[in-house]
C-alpha atoms as a PDB file:
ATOM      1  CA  UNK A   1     100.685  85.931  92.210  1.00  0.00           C
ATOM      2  CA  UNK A   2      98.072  88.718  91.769  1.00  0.00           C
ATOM      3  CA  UNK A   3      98.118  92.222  92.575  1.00  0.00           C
ATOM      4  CA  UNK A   4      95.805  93.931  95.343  1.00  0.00           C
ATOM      5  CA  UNK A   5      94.297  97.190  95.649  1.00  0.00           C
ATOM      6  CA  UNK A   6      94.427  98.623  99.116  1.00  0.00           C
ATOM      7  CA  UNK A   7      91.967 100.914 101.041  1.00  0.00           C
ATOM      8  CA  UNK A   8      95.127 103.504 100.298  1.00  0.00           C
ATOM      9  CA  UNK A   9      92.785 103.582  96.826  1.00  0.00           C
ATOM     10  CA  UNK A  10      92.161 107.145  95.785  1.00  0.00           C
ATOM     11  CA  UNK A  11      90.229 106.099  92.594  1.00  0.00           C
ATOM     12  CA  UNK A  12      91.995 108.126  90.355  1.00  0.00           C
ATOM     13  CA  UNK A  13      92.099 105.388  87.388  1.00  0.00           C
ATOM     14  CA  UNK A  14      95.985 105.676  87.099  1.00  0.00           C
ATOM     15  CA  UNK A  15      96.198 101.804  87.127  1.00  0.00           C
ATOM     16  CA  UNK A  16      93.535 100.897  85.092  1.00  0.00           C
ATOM     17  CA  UNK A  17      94.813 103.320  82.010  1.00  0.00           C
ATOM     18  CA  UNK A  18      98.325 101.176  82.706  1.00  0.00           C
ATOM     19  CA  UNK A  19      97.006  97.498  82.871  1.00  0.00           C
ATOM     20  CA  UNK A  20      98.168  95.736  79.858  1.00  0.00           C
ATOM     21  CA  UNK A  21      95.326  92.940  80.279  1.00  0.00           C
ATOM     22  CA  UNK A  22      92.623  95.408  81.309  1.00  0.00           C
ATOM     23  CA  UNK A  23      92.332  93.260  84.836  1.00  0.00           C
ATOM     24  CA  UNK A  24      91.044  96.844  86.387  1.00  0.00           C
ATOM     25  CA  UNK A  25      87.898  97.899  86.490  1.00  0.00           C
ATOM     26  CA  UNK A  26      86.134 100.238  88.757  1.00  0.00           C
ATOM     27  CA  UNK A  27      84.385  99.202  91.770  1.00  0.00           C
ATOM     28  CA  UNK A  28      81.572 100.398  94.152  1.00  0.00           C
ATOM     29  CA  UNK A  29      84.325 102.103  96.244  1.00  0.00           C
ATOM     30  CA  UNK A  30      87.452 101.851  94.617  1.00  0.00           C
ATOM     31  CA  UNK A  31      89.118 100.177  91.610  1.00  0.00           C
ATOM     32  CA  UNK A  32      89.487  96.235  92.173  1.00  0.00           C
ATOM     33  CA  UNK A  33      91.883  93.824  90.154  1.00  0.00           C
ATOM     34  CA  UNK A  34      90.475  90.808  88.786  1.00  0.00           C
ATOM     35  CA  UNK A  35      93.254  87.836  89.577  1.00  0.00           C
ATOM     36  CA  UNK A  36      91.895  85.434  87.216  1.00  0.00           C
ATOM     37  CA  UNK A  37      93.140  88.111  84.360  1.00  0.00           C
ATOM     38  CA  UNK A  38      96.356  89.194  86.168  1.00  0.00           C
ATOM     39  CA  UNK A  39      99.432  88.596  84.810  1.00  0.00           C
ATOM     40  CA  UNK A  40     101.564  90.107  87.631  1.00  0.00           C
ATOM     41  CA  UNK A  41     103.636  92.663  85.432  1.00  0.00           C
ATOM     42  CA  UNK A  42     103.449  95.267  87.785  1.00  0.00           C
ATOM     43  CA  UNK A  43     102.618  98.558  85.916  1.00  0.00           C
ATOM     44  CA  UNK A  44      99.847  99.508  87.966  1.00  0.00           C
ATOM     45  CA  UNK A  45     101.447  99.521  90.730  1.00  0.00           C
ATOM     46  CA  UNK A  46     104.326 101.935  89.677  1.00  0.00           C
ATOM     47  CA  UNK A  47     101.717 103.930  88.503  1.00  0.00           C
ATOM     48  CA  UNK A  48      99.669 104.124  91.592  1.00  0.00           C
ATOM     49  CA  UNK A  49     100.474 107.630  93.604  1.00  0.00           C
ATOM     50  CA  UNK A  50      99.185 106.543  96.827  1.00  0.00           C
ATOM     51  CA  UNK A  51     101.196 102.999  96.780  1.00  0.00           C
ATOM     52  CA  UNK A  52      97.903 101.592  97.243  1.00  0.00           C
ATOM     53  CA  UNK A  53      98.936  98.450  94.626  1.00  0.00           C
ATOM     54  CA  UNK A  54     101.140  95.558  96.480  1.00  0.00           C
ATOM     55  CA  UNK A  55     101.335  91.957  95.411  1.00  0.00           C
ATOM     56  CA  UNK A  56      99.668  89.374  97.490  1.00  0.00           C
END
């Protein structure tokens, strides 16, 4: 199961400095997670300050 960025998404880059797999990249409004590179650790989202990260 994959992680999903929210429209909570601030773009501040927190989670993409803290992906271990690089799976987040920056996207035309906010950063996106690509699944197929996921592995579902969960360090973006206890890095995100706006909670915007949730599992799907």
């Amino acid at each position: 199961m994959a992680h999903k960025i929210t429209d909570a998404c601030i773009s501040c880059g927190a989670c993409a400095a803290q992906c271990p797999v690089e799976a987040i990249t920056e996207g035309d409004s906010q950063y996106v997670i690509n699944e197929d590179l996921c592995v579902d650790c969960g360090s973006c989202a206890a890095t995100c300050p706006n909670e915007a990260i949730v599992a799907e």
